[in-house]
Protein backbone atom coordinates (compact mmCIF):
# COMPACT_ATOMS: atom_id res chain seq x y z
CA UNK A 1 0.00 0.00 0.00
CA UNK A 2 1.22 3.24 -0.80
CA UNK A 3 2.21 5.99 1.80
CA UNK A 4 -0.24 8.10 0.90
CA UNK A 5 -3.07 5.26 0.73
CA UNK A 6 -1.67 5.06 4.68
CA UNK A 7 -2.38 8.56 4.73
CA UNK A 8 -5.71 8.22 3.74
CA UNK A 9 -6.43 4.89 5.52
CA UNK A 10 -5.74 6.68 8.77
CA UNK A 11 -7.42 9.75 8.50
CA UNK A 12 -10.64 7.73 7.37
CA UNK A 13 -10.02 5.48 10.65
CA UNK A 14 -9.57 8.06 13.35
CA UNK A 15 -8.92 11.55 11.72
CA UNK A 16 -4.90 10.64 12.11
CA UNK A 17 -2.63 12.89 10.28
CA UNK A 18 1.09 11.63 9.41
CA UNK A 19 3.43 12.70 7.65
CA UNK A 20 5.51 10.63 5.15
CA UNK A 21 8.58 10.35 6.48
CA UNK A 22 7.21 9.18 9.80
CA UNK A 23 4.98 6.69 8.24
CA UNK A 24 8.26 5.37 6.22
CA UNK A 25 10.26 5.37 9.36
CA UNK A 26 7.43 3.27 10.98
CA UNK A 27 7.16 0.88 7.97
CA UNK A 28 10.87 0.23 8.42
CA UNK A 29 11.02 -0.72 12.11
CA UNK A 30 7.88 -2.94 11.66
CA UNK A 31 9.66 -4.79 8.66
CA UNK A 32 12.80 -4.90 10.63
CA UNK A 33 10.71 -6.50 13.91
CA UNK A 34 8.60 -9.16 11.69
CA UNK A 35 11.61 -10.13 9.48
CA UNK A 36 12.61 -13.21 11.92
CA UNK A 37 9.31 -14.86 11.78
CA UNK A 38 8.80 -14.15 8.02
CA UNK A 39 12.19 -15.74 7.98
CA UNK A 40 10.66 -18.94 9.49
CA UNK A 41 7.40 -18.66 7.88
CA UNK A 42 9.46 -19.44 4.23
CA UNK A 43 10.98 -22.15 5.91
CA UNK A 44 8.08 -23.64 7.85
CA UNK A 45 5.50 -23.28 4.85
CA UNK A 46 7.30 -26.36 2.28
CA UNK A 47 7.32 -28.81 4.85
CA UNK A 48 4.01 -28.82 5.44
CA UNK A 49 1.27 -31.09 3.72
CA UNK A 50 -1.35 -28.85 4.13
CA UNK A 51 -1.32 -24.57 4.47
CA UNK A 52 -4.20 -22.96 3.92
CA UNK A 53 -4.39 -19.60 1.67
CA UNK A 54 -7.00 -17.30 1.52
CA UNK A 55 -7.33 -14.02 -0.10
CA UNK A 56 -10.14 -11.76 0.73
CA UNK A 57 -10.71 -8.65 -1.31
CA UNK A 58 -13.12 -5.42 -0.46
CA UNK A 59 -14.16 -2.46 -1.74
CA UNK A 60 -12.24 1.01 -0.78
CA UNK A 61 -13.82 4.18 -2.34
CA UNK A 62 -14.57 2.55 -5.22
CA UNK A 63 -11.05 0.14 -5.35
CA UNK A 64 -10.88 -3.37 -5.04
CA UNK A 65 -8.39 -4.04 -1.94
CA UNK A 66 -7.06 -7.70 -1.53
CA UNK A 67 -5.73 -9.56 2.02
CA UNK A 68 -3.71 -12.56 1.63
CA UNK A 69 -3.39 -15.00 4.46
CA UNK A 70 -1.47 -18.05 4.79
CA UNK A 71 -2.17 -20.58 7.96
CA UNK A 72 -1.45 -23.79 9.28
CA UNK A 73 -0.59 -25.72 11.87
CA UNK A 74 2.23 -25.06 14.60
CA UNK A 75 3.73 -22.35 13.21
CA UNK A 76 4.22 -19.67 16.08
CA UNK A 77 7.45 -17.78 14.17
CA UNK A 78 10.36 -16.51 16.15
């Protein structure tokens, strides 16, 4: 999602204004906290026999937005 789709997503959630650079600066620390367990995830995900994918999609102003999920057993990451 782009920065300024943030933007827009959290001033239609709670009236939150942010500017770009803090929203890029957040976006980095949250990739940098997540990357051990996404890490895991791509090595967890071809041993299993079964993970279940779903992807959900909804309607933004007009735009089809998508969520992609992927779940199975015991994984619990990092």
């Amino acid at each position: 999602m782009s920065y300024e789709k943030q933007q827009e997503f959290l001033r239609e959630l709670g009236g939150i204004e942010i500017g770009l650079g803090t929203l890029q600066a957040t976006n980095a620390r949250v990739a940098d906290a997540v990357k051990p367990a996404v890490e895991e995830l791509w090595k967890w995900a071809p041993l299993q026999s079964n993970v279940h994918v779903d992807e959900t999609p909804w309607c933004v102003k007009g735009v089809k937005e998508w969520l992609w999920t992927a779940t199975g057993q015991k994984f619990w990451g990092a």
